[in-house]
C-alpha atoms as a PDB file:
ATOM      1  CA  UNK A   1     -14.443  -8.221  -7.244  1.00  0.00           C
ATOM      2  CA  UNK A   2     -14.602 -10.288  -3.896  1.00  0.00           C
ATOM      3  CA  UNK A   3     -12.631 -13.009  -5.735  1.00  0.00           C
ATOM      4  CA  UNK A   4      -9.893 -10.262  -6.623  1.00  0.00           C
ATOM      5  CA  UNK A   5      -9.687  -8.956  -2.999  1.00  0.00           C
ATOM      6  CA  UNK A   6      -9.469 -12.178  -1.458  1.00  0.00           C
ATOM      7  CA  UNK A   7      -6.299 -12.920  -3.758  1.00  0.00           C
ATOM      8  CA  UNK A   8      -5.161  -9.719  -2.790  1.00  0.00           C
ATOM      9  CA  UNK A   9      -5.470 -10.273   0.972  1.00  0.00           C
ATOM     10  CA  UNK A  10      -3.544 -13.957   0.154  1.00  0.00           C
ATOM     11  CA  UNK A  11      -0.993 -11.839  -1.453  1.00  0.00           C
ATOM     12  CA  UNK A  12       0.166 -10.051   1.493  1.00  0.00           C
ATOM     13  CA  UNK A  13      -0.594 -13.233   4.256  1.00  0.00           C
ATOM     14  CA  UNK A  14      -0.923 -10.334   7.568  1.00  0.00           C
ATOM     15  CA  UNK A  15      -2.069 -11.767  10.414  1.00  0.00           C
ATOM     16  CA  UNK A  16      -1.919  -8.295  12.072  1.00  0.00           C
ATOM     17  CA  UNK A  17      -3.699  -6.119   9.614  1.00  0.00           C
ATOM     18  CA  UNK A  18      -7.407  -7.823   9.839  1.00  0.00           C
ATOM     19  CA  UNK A  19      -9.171  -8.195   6.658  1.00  0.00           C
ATOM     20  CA  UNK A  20     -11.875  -5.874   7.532  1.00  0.00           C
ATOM     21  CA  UNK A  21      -9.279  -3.110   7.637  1.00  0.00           C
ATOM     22  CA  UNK A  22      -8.323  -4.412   4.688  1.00  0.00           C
ATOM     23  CA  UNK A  23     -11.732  -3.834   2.541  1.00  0.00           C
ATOM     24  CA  UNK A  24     -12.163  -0.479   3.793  1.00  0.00           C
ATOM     25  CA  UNK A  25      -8.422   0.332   2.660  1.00  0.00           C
ATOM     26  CA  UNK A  26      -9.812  -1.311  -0.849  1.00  0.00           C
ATOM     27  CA  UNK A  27     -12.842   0.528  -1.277  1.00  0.00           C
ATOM     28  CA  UNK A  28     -10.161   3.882  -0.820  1.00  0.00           C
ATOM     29  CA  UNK A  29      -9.502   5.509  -4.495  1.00  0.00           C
ATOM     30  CA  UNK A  30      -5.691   6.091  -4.702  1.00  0.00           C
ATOM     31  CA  UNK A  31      -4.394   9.774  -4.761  1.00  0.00           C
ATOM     32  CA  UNK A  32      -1.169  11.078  -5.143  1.00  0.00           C
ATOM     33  CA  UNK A  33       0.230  14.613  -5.478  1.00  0.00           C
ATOM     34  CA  UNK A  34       4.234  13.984  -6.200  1.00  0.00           C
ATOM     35  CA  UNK A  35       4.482  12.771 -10.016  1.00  0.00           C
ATOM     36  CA  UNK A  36       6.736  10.159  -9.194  1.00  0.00           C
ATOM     37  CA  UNK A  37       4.608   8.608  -7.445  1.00  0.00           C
ATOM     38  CA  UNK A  38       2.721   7.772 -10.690  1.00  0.00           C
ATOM     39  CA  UNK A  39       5.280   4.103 -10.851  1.00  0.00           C
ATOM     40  CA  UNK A  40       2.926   3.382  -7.498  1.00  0.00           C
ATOM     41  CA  UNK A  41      -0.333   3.355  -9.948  1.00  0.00           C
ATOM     42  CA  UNK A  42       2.324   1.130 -12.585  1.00  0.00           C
ATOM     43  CA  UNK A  43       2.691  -1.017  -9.963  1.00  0.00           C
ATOM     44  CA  UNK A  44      -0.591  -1.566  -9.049  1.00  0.00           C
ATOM     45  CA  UNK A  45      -1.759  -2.214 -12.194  1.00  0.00           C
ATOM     46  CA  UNK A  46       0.845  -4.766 -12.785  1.00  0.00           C
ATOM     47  CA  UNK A  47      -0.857  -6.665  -9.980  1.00  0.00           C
ATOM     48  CA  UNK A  48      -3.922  -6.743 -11.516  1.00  0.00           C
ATOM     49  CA  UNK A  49      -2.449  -7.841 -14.266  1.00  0.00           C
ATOM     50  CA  UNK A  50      -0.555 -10.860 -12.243  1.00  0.00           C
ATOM     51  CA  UNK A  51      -4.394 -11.333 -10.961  1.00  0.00           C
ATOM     52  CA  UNK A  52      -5.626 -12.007 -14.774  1.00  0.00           C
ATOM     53  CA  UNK A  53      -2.866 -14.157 -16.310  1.00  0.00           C
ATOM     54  CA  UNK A  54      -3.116 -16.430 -12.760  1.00  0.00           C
ATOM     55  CA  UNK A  55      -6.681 -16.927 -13.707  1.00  0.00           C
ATOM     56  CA  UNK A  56      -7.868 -19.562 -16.349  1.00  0.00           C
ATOM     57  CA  UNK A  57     -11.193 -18.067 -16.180  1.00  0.00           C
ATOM     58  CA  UNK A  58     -12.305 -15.162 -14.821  1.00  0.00           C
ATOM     59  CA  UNK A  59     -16.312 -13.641 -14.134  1.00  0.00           C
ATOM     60  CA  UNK A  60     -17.535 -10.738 -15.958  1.00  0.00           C
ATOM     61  CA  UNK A  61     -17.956  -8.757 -12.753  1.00  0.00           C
ATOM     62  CA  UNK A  62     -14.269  -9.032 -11.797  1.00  0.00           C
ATOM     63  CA  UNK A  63     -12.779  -8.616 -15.297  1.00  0.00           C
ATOM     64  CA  UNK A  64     -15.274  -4.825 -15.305  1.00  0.00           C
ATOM     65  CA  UNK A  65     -13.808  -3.962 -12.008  1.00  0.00           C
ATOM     66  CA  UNK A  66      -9.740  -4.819 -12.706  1.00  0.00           C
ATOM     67  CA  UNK A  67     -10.716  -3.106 -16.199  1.00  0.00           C
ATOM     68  CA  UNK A  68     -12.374  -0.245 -15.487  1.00  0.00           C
ATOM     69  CA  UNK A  69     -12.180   1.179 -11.784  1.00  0.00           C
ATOM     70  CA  UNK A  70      -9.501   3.540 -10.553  1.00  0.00           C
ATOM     71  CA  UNK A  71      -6.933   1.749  -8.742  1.00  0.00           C
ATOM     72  CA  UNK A  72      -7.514   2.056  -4.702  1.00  0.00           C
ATOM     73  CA  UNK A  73      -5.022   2.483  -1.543  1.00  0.00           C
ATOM     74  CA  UNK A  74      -4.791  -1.115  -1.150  1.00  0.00           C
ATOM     75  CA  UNK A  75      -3.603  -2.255  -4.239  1.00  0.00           C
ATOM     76  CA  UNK A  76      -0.513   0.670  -4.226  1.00  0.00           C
ATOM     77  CA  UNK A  77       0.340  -0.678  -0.679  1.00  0.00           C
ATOM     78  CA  UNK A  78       0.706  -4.058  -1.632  1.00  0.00           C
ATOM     79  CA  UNK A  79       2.284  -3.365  -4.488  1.00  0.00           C
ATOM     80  CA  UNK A  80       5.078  -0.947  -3.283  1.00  0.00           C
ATOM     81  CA  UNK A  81       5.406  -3.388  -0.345  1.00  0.00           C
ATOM     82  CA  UNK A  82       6.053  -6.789  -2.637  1.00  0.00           C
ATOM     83  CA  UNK A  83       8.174  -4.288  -4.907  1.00  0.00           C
ATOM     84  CA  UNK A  84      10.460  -3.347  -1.377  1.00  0.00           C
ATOM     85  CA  UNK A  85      10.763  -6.731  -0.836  1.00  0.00           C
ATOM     86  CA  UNK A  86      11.569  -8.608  -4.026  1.00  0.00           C
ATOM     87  CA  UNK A  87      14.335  -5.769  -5.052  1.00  0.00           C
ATOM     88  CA  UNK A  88      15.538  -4.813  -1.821  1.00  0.00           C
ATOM     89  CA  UNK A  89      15.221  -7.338   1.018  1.00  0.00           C
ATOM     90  CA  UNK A  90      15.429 -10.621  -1.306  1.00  0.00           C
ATOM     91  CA  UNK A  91      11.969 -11.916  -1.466  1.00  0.00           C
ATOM     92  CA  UNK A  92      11.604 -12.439   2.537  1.00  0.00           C
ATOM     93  CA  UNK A  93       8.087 -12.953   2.861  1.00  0.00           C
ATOM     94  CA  UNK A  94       6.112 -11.548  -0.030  1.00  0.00           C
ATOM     95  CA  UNK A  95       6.232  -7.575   1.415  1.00  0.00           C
ATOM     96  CA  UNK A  96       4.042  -8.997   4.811  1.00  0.00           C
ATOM     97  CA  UNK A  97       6.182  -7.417   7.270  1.00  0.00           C
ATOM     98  CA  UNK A  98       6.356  -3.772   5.444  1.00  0.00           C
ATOM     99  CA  UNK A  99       3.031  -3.615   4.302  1.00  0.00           C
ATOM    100  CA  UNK A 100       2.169  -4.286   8.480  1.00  0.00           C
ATOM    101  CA  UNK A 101       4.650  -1.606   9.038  1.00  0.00           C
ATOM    102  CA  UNK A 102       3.148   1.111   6.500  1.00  0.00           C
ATOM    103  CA  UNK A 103      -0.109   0.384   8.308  1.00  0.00           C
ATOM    104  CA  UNK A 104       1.111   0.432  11.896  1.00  0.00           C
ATOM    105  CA  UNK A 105       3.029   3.589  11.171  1.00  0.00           C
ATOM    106  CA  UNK A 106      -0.707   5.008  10.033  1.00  0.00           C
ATOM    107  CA  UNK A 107      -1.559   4.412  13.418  1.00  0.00           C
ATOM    108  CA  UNK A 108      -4.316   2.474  12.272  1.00  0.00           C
ATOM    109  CA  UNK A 109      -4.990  -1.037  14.180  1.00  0.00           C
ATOM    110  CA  UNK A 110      -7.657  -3.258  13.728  1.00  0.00           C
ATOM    111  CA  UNK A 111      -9.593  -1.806  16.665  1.00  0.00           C
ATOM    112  CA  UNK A 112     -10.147   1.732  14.658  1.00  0.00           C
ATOM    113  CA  UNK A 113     -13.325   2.962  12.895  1.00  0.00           C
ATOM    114  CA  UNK A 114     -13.871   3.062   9.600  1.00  0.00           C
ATOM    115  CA  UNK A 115     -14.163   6.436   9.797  1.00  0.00           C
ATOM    116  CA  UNK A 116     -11.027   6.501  11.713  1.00  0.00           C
ATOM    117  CA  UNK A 117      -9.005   4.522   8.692  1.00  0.00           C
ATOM    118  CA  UNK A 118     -10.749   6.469   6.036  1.00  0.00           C
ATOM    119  CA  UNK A 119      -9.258  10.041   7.921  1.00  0.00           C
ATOM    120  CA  UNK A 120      -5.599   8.508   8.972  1.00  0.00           C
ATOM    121  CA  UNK A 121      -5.765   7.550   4.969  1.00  0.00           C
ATOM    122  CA  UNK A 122      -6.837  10.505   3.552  1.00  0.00           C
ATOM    123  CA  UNK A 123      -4.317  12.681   5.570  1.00  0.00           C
ATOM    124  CA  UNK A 124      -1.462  10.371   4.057  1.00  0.00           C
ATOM    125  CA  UNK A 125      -2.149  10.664   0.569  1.00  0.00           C
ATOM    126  CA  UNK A 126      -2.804  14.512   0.880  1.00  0.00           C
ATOM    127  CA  UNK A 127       0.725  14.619   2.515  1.00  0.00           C
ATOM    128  CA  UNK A 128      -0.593  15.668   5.818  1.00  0.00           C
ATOM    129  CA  UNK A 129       2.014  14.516   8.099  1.00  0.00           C
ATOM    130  CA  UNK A 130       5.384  16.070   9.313  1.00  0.00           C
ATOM    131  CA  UNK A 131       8.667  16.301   7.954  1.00  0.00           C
ATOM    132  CA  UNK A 132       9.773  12.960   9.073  1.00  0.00           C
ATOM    133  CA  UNK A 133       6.852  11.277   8.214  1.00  0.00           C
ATOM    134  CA  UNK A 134       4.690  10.674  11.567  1.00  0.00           C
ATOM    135  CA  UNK A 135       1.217   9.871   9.577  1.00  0.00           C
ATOM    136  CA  UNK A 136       2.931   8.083   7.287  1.00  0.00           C
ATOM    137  CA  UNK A 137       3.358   4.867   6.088  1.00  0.00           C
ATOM    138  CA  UNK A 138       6.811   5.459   6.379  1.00  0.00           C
ATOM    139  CA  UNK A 139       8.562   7.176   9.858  1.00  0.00           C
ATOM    140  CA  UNK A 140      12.614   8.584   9.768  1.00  0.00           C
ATOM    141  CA  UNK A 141      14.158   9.933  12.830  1.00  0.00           C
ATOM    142  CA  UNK A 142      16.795  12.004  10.145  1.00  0.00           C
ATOM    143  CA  UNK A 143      14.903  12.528   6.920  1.00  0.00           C
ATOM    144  CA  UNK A 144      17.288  13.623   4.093  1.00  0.00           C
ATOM    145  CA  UNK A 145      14.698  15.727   2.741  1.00  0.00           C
ATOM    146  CA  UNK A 146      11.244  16.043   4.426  1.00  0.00           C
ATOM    147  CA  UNK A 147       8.904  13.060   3.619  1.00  0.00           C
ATOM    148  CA  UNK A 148       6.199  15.044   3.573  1.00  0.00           C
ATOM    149  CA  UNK A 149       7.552  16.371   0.159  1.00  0.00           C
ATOM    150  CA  UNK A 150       9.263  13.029  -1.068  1.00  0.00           C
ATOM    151  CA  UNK A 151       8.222  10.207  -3.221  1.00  0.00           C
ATOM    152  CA  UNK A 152       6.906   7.091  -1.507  1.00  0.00           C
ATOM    153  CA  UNK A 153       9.807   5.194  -3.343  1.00  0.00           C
ATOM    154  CA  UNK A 154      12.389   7.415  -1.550  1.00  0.00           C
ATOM    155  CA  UNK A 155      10.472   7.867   1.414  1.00  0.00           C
ATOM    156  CA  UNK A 156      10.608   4.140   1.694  1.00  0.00           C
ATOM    157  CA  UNK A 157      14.869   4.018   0.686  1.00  0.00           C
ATOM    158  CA  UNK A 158      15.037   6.521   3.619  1.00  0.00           C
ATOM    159  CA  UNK A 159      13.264   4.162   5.859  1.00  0.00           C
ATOM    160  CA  UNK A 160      14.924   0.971   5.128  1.00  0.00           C
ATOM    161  CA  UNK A 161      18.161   2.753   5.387  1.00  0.00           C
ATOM    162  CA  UNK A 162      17.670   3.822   9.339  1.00  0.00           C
ATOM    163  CA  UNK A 163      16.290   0.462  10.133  1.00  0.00           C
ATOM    164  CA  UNK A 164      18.105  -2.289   8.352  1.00  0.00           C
ATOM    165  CA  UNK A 165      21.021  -2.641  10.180  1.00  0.00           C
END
């Protein structure tokens, strides 16, 4: 399992989001509530797939955990944010600066409690945050319909749309 999180954390390469914050983001089930955002589970999955075909050989401790636990808040965050960047921006730099911009827009720095991250977490994936998204990984100033009742994949197209210029 450490081995899978550490090629998680090389994944994304954020020097802002600490790897601390990080781990406590992994150990976080994934919940959503909006079918669509099922494809963000898909997603996830697919990296741990990407994790097992990279691997010649692989421990019996990692292979139970990419086989058998639910998939957690991490994994959908890096996921959606290397999915952003490959089909819309053009491969960048790996999803880096959105995944630090989904966590920023948490309000969650690397100062916070774990406590703190687990609450700012929770109240995202129950939806818990205002029509334009404030507590969410995603923040519009003219939502076309309110996040809080939007697909991350939209909520994300409404994003990038107000701040790619």
């Amino acid at each position: 399992m450490n081995k899978y999180f550490d090629w998680l954390c090389r994944l994304i390469r954020s020097d802002t989001v600490s790897r601390n914050v990080q781990q406590i983001i992994f150990e976080i089930p994934y919940q959503y509530y909006i079918d669509r955002d099922e494809s963000r589970v898909e997603d996830a999955l697919e990296l741990r797939r990407d994790y097992l075909y990279s691997k010649k050989q692989i421990d019996d401790v990692t292979y139970n955990y990419i086989s058998n636990e639910p998939i957690n808040v991490l994994e959908v965050l890096i996921a959606l944010s290397k999915r952003i960047d490959n089909q819309i921006l053009g491969d960048v730099d790996g999803g880096t600066q959105i995944f630090d911009t989904m966590i920023s827009n948490l309000e969650i720095s690397n100062s916070c409690s774990d406590d703190y991250i687990r609450y700012k977490i929770d109240n995202w994936m129950h939806m818990n945050y205002d029509e334009y998204g404030h507590g969410s990984i995603f923040i519009v100033s003219d939502p076309r319909t309110p996040m809080n009742k939007t697909d991350m994949w939209y909520q994300a197209m409404y994003y990038l749309s107000e701040n790619l210029v």
